[in-house]
C-alpha atoms as a PDB file:
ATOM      1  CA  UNK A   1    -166.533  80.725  57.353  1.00  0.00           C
ATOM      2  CA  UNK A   2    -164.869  78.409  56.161  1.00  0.00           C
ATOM      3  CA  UNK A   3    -166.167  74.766  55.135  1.00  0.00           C
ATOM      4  CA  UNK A   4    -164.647  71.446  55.475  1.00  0.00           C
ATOM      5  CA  UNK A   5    -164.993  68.653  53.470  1.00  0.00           C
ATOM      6  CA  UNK A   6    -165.996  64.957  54.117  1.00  0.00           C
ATOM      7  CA  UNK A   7    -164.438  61.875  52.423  1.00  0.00           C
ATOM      8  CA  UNK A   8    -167.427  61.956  50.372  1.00  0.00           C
ATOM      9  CA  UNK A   9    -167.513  65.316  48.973  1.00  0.00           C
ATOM     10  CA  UNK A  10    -163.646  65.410  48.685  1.00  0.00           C
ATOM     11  CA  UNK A  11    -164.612  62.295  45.904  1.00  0.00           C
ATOM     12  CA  UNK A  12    -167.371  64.287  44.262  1.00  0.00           C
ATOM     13  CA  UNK A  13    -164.771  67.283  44.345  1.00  0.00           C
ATOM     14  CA  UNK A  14    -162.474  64.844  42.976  1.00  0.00           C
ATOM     15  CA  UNK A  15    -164.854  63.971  39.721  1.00  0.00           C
ATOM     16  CA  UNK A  16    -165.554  67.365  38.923  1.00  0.00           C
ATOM     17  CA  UNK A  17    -161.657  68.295  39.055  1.00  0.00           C
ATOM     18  CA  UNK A  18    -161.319  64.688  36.539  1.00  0.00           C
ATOM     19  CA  UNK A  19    -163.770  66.811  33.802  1.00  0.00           C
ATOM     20  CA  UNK A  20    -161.405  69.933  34.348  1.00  0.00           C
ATOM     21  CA  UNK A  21    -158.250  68.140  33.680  1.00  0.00           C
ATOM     22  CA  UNK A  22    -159.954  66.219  30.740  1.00  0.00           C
ATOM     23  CA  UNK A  23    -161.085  69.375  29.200  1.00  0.00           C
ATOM     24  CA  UNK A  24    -157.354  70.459  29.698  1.00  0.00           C
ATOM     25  CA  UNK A  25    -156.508  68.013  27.454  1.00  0.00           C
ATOM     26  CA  UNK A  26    -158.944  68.389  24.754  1.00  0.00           C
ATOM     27  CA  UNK A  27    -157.383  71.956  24.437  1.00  0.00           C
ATOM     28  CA  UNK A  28    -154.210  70.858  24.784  1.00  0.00           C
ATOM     29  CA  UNK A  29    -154.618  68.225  21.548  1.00  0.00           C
ATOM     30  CA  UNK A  30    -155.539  71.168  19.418  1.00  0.00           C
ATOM     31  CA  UNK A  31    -153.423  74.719  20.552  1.00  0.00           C
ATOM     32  CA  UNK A  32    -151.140  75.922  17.752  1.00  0.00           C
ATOM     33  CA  UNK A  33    -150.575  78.989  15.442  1.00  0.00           C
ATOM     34  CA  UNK A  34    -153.620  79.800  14.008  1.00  0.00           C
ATOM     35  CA  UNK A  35    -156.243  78.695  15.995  1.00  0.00           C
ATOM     36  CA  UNK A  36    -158.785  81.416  17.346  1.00  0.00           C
ATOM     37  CA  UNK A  37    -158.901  81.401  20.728  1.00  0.00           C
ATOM     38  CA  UNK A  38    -163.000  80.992  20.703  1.00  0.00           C
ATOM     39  CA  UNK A  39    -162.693  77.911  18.863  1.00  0.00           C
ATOM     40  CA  UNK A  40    -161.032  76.371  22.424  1.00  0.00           C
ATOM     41  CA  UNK A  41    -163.698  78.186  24.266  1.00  0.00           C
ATOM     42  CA  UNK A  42    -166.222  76.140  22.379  1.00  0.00           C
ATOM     43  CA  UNK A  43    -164.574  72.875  22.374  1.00  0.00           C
ATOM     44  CA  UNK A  44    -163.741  72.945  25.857  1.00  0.00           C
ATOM     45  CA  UNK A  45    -168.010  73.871  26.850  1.00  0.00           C
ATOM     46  CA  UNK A  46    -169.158  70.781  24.562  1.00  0.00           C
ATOM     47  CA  UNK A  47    -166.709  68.473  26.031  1.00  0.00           C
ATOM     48  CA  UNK A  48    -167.831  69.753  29.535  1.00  0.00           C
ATOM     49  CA  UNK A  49    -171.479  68.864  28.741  1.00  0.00           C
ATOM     50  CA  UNK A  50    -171.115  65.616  26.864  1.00  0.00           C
ATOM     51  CA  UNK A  51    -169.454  64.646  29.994  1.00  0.00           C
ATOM     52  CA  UNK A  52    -172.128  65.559  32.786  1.00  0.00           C
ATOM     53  CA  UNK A  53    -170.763  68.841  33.996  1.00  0.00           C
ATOM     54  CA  UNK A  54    -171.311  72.690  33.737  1.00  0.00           C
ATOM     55  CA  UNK A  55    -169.105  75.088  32.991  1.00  0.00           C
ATOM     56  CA  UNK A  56    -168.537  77.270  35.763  1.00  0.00           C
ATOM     57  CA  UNK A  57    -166.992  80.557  34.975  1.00  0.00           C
ATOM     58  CA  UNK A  58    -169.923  81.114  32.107  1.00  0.00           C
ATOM     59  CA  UNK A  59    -172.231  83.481  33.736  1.00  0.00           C
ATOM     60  CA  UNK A  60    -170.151  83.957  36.719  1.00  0.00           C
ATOM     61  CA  UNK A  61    -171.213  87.288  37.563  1.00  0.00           C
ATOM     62  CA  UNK A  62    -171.266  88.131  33.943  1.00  0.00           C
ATOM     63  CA  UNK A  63    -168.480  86.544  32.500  1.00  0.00           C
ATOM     64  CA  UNK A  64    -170.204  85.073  29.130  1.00  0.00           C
ATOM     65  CA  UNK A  65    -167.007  82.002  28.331  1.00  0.00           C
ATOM     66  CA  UNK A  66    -166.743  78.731  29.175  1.00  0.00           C
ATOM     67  CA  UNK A  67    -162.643  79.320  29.570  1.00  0.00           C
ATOM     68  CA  UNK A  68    -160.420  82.270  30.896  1.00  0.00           C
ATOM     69  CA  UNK A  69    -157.981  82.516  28.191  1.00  0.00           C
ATOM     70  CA  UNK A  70    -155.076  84.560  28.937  1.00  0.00           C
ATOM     71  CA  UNK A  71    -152.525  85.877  26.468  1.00  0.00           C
ATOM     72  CA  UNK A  72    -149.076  86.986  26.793  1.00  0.00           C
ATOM     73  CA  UNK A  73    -149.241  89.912  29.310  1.00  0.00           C
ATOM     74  CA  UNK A  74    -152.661  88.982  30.232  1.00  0.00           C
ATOM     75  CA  UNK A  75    -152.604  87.510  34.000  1.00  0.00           C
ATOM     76  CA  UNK A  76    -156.037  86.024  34.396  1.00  0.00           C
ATOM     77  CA  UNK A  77    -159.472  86.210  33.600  1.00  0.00           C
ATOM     78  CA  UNK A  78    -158.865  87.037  29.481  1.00  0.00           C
ATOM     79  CA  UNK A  79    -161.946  86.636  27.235  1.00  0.00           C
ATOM     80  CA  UNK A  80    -161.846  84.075  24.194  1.00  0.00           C
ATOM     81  CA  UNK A  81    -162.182  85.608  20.960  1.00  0.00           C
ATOM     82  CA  UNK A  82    -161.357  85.476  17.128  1.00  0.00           C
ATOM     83  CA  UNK A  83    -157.923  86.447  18.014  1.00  0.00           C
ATOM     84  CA  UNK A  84    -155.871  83.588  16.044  1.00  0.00           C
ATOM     85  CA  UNK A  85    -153.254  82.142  18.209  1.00  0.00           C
ATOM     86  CA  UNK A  86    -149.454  83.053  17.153  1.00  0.00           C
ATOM     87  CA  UNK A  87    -146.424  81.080  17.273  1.00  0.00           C
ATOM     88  CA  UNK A  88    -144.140  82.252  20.209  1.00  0.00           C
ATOM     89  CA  UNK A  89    -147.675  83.237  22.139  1.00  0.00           C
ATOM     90  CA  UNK A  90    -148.315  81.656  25.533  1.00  0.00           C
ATOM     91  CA  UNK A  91    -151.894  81.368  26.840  1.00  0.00           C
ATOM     92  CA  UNK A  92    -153.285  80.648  30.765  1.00  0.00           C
ATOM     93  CA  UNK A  93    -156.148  78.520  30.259  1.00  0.00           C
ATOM     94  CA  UNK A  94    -158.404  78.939  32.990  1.00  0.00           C
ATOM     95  CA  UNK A  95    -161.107  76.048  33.480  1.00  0.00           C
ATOM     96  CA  UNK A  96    -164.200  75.219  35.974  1.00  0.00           C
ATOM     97  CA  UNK A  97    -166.927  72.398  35.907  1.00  0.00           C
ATOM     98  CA  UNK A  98    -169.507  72.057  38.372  1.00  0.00           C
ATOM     99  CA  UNK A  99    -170.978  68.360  38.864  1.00  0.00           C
ATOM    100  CA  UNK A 100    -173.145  66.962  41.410  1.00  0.00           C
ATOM    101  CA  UNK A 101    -173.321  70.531  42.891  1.00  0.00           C
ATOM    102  CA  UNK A 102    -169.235  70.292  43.459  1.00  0.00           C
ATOM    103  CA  UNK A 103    -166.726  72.247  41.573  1.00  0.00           C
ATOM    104  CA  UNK A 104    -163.258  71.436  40.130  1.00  0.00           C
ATOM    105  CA  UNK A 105    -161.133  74.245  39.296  1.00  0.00           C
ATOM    106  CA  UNK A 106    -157.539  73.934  37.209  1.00  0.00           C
ATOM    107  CA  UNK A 107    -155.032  76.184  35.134  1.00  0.00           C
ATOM    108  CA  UNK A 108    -152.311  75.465  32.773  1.00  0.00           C
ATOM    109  CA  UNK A 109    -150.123  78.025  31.001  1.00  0.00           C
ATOM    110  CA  UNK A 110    -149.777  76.545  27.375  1.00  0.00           C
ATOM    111  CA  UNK A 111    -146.934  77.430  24.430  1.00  0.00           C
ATOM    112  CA  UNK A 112    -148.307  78.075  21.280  1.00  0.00           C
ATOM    113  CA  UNK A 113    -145.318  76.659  18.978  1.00  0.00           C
ATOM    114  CA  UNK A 114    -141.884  77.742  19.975  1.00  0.00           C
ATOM    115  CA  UNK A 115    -141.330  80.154  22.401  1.00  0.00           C
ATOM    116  CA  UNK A 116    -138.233  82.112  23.598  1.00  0.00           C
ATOM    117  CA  UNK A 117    -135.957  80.403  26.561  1.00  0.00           C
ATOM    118  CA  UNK A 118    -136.858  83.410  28.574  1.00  0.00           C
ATOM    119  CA  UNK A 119    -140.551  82.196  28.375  1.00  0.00           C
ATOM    120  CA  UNK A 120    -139.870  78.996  29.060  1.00  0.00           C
ATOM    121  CA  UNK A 121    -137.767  79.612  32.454  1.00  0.00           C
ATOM    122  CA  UNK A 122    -141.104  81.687  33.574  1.00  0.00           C
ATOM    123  CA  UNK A 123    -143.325  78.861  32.795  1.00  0.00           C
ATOM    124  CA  UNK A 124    -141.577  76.068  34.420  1.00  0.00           C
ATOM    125  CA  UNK A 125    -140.730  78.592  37.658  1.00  0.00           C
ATOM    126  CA  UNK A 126    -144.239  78.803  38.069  1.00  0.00           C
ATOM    127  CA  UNK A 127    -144.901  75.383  38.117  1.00  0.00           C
ATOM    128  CA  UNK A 128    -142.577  74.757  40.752  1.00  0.00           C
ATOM    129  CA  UNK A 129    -143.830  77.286  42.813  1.00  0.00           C
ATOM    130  CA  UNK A 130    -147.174  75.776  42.615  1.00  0.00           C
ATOM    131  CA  UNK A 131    -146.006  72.258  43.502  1.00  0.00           C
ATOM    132  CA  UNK A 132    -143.291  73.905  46.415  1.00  0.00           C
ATOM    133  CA  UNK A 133    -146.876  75.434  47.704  1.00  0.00           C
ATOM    134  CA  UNK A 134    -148.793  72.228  47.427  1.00  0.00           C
ATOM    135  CA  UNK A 135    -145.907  70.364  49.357  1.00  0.00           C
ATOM    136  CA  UNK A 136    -147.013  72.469  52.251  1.00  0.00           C
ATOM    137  CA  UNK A 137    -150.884  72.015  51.916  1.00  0.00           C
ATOM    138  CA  UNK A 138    -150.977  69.275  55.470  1.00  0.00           C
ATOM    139  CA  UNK A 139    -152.554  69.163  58.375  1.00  0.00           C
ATOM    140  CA  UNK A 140    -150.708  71.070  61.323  1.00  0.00           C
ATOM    141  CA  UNK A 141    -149.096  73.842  58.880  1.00  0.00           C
ATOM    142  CA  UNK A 142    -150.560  77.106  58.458  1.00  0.00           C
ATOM    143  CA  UNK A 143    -151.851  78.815  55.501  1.00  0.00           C
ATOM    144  CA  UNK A 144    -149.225  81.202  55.563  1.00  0.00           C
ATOM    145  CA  UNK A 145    -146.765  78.274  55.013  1.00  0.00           C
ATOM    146  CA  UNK A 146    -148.128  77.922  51.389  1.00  0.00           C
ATOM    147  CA  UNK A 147    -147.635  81.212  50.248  1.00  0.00           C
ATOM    148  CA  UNK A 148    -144.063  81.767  51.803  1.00  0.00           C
ATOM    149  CA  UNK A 149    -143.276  78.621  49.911  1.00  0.00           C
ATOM    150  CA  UNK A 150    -144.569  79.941  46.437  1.00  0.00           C
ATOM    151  CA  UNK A 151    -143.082  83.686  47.251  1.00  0.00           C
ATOM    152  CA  UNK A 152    -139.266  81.674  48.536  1.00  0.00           C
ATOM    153  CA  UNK A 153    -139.533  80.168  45.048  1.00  0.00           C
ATOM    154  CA  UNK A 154    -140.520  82.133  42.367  1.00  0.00           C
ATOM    155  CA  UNK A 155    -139.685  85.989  44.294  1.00  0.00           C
ATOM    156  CA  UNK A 156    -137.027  85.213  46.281  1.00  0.00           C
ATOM    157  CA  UNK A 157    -135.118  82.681  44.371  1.00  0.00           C
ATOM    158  CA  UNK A 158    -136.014  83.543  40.923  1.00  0.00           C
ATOM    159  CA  UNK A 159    -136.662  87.226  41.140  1.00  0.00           C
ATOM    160  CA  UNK A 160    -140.023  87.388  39.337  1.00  0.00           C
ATOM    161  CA  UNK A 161    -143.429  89.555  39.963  1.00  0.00           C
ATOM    162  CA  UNK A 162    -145.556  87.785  42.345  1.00  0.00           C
ATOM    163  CA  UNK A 163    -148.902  89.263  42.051  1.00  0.00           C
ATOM    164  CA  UNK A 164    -150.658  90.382  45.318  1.00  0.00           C
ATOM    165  CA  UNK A 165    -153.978  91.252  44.500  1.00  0.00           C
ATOM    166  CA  UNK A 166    -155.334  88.168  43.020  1.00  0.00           C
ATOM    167  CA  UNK A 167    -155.247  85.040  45.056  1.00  0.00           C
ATOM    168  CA  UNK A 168    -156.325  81.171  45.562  1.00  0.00           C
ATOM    169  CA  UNK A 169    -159.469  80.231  47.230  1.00  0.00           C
ATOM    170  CA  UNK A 170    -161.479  77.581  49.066  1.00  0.00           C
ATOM    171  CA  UNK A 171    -163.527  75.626  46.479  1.00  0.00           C
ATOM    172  CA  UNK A 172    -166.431  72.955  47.092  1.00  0.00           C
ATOM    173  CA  UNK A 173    -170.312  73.685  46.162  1.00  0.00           C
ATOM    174  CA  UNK A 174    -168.896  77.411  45.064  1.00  0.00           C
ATOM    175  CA  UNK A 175    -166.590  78.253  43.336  1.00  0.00           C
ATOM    176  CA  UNK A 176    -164.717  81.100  45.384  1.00  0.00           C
ATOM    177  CA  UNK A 177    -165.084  79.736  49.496  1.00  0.00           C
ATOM    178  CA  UNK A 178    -162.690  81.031  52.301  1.00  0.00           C
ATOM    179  CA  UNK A 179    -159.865  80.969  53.136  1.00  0.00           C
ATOM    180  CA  UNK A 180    -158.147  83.319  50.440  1.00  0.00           C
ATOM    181  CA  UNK A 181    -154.526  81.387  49.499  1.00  0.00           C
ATOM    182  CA  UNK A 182    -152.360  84.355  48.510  1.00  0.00           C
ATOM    183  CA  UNK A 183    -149.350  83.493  47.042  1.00  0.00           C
ATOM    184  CA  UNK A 184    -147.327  85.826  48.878  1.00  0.00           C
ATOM    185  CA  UNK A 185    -147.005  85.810  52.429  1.00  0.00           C
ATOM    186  CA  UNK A 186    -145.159  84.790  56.299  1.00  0.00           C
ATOM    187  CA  UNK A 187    -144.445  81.173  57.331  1.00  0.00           C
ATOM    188  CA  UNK A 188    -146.203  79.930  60.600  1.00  0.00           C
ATOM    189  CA  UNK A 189    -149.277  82.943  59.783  1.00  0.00           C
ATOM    190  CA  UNK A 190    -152.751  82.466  59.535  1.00  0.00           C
ATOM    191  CA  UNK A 191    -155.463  79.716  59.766  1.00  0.00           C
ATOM    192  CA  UNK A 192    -154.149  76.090  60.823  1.00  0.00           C
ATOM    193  CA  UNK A 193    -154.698  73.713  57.957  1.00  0.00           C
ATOM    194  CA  UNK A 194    -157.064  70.777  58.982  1.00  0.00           C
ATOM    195  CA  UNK A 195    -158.492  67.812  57.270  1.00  0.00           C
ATOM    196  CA  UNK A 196    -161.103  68.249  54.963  1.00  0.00           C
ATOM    197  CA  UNK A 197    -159.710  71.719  53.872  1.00  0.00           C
ATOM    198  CA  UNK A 198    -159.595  71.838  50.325  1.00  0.00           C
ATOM    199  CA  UNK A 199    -158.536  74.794  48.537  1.00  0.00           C
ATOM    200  CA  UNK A 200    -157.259  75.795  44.685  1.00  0.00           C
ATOM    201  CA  UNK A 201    -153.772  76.876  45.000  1.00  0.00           C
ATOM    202  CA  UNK A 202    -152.788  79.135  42.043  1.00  0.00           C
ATOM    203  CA  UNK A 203    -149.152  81.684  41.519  1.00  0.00           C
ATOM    204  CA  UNK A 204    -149.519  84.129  39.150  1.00  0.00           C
ATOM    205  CA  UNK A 205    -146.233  84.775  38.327  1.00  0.00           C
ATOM    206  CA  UNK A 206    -145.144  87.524  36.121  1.00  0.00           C
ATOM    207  CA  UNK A 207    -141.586  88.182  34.070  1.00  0.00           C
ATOM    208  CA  UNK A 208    -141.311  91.525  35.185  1.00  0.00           C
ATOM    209  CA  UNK A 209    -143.326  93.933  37.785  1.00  0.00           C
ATOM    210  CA  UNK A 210    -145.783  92.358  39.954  1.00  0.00           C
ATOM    211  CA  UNK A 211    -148.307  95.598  39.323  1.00  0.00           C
ATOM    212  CA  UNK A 212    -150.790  94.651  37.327  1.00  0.00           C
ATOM    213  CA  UNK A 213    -154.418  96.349  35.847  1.00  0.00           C
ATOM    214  CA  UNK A 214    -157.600  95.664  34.197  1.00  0.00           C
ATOM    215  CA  UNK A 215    -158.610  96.337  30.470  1.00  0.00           C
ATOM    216  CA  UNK A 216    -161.785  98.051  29.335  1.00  0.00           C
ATOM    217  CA  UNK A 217    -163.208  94.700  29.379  1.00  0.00           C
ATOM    218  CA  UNK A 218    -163.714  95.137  32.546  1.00  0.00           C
ATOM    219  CA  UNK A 219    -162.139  91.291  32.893  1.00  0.00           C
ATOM    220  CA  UNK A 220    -159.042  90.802  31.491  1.00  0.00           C
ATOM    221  CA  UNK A 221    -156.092  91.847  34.263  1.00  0.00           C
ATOM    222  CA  UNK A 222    -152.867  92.647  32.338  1.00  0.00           C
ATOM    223  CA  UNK A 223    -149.209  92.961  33.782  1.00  0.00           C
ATOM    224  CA  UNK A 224    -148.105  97.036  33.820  1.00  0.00           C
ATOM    225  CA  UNK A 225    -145.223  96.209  32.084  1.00  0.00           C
ATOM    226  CA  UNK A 226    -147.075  94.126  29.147  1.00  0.00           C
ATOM    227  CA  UNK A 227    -144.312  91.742  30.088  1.00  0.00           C
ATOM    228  CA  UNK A 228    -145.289  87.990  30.157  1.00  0.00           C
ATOM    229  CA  UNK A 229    -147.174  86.473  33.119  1.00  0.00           C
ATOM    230  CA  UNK A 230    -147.815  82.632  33.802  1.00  0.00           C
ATOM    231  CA  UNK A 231    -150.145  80.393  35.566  1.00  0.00           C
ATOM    232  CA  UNK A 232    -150.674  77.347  37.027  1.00  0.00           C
ATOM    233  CA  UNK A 233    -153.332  76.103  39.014  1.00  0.00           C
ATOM    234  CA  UNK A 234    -154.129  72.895  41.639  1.00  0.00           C
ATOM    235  CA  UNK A 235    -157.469  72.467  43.400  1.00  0.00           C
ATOM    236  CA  UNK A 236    -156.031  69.948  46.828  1.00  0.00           C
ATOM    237  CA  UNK A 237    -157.322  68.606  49.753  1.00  0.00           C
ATOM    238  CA  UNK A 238    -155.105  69.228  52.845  1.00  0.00           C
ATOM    239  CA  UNK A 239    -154.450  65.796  54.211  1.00  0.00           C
ATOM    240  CA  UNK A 240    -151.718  64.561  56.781  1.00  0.00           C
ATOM    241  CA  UNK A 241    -148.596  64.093  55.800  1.00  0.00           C
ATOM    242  CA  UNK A 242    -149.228  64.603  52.012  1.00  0.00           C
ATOM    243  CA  UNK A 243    -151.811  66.698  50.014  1.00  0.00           C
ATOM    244  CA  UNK A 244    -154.425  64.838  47.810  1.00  0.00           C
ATOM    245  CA  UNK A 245    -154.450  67.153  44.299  1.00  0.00           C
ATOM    246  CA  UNK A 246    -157.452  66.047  43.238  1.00  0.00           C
ATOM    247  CA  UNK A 247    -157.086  67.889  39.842  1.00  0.00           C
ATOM    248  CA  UNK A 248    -154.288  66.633  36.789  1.00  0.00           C
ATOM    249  CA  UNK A 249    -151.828  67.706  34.603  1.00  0.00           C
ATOM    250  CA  UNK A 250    -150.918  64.327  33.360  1.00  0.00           C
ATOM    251  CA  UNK A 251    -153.369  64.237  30.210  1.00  0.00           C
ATOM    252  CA  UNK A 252    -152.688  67.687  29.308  1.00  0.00           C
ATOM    253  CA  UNK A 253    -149.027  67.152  29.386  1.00  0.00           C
ATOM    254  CA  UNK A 254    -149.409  63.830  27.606  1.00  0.00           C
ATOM    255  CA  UNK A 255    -151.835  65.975  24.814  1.00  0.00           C
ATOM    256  CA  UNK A 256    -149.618  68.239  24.672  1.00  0.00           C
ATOM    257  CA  UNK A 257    -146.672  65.929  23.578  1.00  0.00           C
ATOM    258  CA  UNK A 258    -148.730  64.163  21.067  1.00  0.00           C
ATOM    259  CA  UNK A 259    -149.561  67.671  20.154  1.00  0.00           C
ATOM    260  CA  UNK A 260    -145.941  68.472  19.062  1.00  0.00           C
ATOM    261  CA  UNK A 261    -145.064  65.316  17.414  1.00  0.00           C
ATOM    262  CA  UNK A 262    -148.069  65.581  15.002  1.00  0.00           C
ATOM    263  CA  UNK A 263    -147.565  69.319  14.312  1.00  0.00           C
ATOM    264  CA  UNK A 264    -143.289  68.299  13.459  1.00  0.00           C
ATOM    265  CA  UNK A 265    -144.762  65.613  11.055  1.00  0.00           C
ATOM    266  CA  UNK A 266    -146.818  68.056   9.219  1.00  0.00           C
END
């Protein structure tokens, strides 16, 4: 089933996905070579509660972080640890708050340092694709319009893995809600978007093979290849005309500037 929001809970949506993008760029303000991967996970949960929120993932059916934190070949859902961070790495940073019983949920593929052109292509594909899916998140398209748009871009055009088993979601009071937002897909194909829909759009977009499988861990989903993967990640209210993204990338790309001019003058 799935639920639509009012103009009220797409606000308190809104304030949850404002912690999420702030914790973003807490993170952001401190990634570089040799920083353990934990020590983000940490920042990023006391940040969450000094502002009035919970963090989401930790205890979601298990999983014991505050952050997915996913490295190089790792897709999604990587576990923080006392791995130290390496110049040329690139990590998906995975974050959810829940406040006044709504949830924001937001990714952001980071650089750690410099990293190869190849890299960088994959990264900023990815994007795109994310924003070319959003442009299609308004009332009177279908759901199926999203993930042709993502697939046209990143597949199609740019010839990378699209991963098929992992998908977007509906978000609100939980975290995972219907419909499922693949990021593959056929234009003018399933539900009609209406208003109130909101939903976390979210390509996972790999360099090489789309295949992908899970670690030991039991959490950590890895490309086949152990070729890089990227991701980026929206939660957006479907609204006519234009989407409302009520989560930001604006001060984790601003961190992340400030980032690199303080690390060049060191």
């Amino acid at each position: 089933m799935i639920f639509y929001k009012t103009a009220q809970e797409i606000e308190l949506l809104r304030e949850s996905n404002l912690i999420v993008s702030r914790t973003h760029a807490e993170v952001a303000k401190i990634i570089r070579p040799g920083i353990q991967s934990l020590k983000l996970d940490q920042i990023a949960e006391e940040f969450i509660r000094d502002n009035g929120g919970v963090p989401v993932f930790k205890g979601y059916r298990g999983f014991p972080f505050t952050l997915c934190m996913s490295i190089n070949e790792a897709v999604v859902h990587g576990m923080p640890s006392k791995y130290e961070l390496k110049e040329g790495d690139v990590v998906s940073i995975d974050c959810g708050v829940r406040k006044n019983g709504y949830v924001g949920d937001s990714a952001y593929t980071y650089c750690v340092g410099e990293v190869s052109e190849e890299v960088k292509k994959l990264l900023r594909v990815t994007k795109e694709a994310l924003y070319k899916g959003i442009e299609q998140a308004v009332v009177g398209k279908r759901l199926g319009d999203i993930s042709y748009a993502i697939q046209e871009h990143a597949g199609k055009k740019h010839g990378y893995g699209i991963v098929r088993e992992l998908v977007g979601h509906g978000v609100g009071r939980e975290l995972h809600e219907k419909p499922e937002v693949p990021n593959y897909g056929k234009r003018g194909t399933g539900p009609k978007l209406k208003q109130g829909l909101v939903i976390a759009i979210e390509p996972m977009i790999n360099m090489g093979t789309r295949h992908i499988q899970q670690l030991n861990d039991g959490w950590t989903i890895v490309t086949d290849d152990r070729k890089p993967s990227a991701h980026f990640e929206h939660s957006v209210a479907v609204q006519s005309g234009k989407a409302d993204i009520l989560s930001t990338f604006e001060y984790t790309e601003s961190a992340i500037e400030k980032n690199i001019e303080l690390t060049s003058l060191i």
